[in-house]
N, C-alpha and C. Protein backbone atom coordinates (compact mmCIF):
# COMPACT_ATOMS: atom_id res chain seq x y z
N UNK A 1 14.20 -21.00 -6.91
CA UNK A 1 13.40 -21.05 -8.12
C UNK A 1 12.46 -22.26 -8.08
N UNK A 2 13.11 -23.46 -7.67
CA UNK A 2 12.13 -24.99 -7.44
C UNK A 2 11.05 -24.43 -6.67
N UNK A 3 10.88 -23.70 -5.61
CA UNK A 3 10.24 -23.40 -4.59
C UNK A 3 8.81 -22.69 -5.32
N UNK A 4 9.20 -21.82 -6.21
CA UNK A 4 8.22 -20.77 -6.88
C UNK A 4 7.88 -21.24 -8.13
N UNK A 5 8.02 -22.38 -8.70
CA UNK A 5 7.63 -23.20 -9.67
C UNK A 5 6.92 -23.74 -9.17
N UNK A 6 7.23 -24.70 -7.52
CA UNK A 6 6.18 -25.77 -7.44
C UNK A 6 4.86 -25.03 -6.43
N UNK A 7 4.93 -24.05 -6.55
CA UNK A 7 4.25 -23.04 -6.01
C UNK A 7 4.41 -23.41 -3.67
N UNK A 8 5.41 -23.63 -3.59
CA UNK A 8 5.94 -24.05 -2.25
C UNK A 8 6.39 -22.36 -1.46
N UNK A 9 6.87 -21.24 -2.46
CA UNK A 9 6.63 -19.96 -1.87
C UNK A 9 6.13 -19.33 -2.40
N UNK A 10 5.15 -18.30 -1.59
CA UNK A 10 4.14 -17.21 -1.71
C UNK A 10 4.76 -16.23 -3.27
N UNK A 11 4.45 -15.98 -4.30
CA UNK A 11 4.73 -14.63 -5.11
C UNK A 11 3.60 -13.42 -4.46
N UNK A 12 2.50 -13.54 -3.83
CA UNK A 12 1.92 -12.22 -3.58
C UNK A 12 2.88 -11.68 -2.49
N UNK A 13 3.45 -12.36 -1.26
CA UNK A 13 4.06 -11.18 -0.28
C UNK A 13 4.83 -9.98 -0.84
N UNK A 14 5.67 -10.37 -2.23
CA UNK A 14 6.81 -9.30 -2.42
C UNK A 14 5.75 -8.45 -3.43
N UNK A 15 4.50 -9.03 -3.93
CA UNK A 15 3.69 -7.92 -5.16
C UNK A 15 3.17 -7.23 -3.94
N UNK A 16 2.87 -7.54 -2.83
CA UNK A 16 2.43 -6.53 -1.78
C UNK A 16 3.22 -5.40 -1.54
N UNK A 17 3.91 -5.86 -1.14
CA UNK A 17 5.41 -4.67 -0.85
C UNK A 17 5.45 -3.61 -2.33
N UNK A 18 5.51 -4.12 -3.12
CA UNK A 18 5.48 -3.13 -4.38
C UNK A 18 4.18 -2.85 -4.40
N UNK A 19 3.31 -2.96 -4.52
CA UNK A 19 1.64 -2.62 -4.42
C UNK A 19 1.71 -1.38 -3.51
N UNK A 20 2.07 -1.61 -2.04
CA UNK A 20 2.24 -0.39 -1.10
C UNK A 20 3.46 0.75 -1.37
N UNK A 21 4.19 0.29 -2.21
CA UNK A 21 5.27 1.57 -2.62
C UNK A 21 4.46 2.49 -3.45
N UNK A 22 3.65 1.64 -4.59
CA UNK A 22 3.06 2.58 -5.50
C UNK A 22 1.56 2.90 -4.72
N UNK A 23 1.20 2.46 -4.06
CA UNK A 23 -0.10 2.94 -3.52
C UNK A 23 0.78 4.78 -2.73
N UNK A 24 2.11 4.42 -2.09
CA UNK A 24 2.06 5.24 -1.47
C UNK A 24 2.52 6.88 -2.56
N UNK A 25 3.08 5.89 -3.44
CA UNK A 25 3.40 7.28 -4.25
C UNK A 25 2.23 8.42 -4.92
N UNK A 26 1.06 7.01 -5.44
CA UNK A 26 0.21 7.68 -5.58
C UNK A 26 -0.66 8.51 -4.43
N UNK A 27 -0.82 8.05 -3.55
CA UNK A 27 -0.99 8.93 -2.44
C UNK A 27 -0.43 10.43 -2.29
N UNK A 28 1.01 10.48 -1.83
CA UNK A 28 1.93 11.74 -2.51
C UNK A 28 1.41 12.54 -3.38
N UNK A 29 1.77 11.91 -4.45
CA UNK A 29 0.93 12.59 -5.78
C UNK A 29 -0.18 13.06 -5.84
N UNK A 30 -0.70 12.42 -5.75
CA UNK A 30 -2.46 13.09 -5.45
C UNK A 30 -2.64 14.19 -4.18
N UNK A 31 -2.00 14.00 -3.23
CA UNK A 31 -2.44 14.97 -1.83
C UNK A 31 -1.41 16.12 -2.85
N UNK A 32 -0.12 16.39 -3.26
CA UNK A 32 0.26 17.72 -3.84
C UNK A 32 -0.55 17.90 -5.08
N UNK A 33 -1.55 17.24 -5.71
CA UNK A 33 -1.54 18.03 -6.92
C UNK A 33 -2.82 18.12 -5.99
N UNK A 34 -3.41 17.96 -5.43
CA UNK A 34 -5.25 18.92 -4.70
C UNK A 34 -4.80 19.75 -4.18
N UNK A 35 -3.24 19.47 -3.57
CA UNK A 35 -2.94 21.18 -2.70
C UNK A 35 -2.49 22.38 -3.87
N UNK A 36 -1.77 21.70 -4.85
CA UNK A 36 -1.12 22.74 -5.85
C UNK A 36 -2.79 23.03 -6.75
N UNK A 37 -3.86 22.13 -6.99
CA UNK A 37 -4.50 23.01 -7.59
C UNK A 37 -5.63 23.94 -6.63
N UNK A 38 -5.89 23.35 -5.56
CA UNK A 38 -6.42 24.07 -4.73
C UNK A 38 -5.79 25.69 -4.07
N UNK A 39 -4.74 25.78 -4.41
CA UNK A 39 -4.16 27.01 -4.19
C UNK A 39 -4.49 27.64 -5.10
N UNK A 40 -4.25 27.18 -6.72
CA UNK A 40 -4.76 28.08 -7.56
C UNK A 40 -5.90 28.56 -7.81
N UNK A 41 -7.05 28.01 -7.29
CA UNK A 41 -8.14 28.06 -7.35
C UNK A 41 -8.28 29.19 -6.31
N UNK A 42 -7.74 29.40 -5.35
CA UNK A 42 -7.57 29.87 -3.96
C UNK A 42 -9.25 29.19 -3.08
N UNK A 43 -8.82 27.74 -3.21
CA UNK A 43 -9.78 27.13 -1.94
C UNK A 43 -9.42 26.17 -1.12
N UNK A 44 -9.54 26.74 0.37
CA UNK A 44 -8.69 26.16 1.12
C UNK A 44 -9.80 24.86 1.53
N UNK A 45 -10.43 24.34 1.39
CA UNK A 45 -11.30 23.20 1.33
C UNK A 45 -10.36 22.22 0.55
N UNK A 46 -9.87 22.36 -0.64
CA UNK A 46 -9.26 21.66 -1.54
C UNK A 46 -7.74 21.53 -0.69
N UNK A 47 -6.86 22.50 -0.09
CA UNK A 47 -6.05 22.04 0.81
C UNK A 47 -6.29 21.31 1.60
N UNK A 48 -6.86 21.65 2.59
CA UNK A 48 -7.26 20.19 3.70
C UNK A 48 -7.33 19.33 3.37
N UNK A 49 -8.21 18.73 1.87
CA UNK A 49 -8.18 17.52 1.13
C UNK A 49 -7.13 17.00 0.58
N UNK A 50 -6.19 17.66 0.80
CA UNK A 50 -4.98 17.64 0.18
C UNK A 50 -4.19 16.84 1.28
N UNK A 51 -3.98 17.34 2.14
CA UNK A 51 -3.14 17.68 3.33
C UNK A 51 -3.77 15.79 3.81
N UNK A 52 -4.66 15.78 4.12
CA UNK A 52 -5.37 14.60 4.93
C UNK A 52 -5.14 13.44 3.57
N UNK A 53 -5.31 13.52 2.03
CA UNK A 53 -4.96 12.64 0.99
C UNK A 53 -3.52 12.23 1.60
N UNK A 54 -2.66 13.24 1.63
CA UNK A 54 -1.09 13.03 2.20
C UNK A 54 -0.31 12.94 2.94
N UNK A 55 -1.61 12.83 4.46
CA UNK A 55 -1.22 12.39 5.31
C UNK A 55 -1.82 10.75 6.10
N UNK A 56 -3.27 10.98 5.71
CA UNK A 56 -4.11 9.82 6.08
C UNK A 56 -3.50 8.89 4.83
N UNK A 57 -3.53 8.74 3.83
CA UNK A 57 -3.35 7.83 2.39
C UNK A 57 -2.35 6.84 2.68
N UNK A 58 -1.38 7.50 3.19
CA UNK A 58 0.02 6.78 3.07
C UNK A 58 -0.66 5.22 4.23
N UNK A 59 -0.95 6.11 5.46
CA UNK A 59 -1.55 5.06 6.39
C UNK A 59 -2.43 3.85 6.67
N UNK A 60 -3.43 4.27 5.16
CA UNK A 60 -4.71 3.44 4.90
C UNK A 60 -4.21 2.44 4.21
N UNK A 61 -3.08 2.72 3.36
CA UNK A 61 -2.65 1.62 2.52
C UNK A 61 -1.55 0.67 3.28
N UNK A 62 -1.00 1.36 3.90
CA UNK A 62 -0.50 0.14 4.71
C UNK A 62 -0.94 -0.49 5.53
N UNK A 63 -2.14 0.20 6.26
CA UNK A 63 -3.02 -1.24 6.81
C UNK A 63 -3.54 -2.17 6.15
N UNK A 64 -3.84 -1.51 4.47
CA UNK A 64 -4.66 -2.85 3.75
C UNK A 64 -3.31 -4.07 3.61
N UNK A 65 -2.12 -3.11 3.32
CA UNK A 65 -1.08 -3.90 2.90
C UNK A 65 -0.45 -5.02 4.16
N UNK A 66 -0.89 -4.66 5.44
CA UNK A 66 -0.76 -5.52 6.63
C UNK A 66 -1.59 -6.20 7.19
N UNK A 67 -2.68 -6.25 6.41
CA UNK A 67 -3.86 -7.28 6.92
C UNK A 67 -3.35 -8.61 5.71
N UNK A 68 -2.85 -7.48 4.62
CA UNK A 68 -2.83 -8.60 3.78
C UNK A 68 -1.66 -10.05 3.76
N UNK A 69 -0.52 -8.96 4.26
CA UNK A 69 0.21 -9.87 4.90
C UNK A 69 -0.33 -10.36 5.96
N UNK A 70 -0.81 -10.36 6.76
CA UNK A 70 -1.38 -11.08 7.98
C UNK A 70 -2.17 -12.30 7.54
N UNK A 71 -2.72 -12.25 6.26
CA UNK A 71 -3.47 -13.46 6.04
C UNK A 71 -2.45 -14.38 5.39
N UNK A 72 -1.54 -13.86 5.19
CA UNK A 72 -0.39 -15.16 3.91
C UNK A 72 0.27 -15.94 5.30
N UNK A 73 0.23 -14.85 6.22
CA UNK A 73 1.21 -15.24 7.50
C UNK A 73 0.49 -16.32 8.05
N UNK A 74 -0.82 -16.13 8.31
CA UNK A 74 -1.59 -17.21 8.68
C UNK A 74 -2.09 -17.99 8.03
N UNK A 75 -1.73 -18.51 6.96
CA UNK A 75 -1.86 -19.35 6.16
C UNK A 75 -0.36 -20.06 6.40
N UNK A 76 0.71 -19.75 6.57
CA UNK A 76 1.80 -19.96 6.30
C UNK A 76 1.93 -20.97 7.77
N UNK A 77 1.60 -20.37 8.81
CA UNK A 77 1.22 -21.22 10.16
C UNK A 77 0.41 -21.87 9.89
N UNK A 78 -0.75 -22.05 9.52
CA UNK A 78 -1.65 -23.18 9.72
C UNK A 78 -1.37 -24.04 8.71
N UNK A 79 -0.42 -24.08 7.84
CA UNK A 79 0.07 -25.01 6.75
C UNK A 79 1.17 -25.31 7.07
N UNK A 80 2.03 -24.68 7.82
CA UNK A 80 3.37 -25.45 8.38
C UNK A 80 4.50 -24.89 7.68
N UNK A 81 4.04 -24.57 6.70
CA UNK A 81 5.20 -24.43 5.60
C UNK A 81 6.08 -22.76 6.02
N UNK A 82 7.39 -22.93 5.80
CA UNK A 82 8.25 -21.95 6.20
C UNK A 82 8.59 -21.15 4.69
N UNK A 83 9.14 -20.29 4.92
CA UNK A 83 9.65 -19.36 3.47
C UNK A 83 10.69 -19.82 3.22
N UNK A 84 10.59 -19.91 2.11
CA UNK A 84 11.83 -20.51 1.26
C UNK A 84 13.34 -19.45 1.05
């Protein structure tokens, strides 16, 4: 707790980790509801968009979510400082 008061450890690494759970859910979510309404519609354009939302999505966000750690990390080396 001393550590995250005197601001000595990071609070964004663990909002990252939750940031990418819900990025990925929404991802999920969104690629089935373009496939579930794209069926009803009967257009398979709207599947593919679907399909690639729920398969590419999940992926895009965890690269943002690993660059982003990559910069705390390198901050964390060039400051010396270890995790608490």
């Amino acid at each position: 707790m001393h550590g995250f008061l005197s601001f000595r450890k990071f609070f964004t690494p663990e909002l990252i980790h939750v940031l990418f759970w819900i990025g990925l859910g929404v991802c999920v979510l969104r690629g089935v509801t373009l496939m579930a309404t794209a069926a009803v519609y009967h257009q398979a354009l709207g599947i593919v968009e679907g399909l690639i939302v729920l398969f590419v999505g999940p992926v895009v966000v965890r690269v943002v979510c690993e660059i982003l750690m990559a910069v705390f990390q390198m901050h964390e080396s060039i400051t010396g400082r270890d995790r608490l």
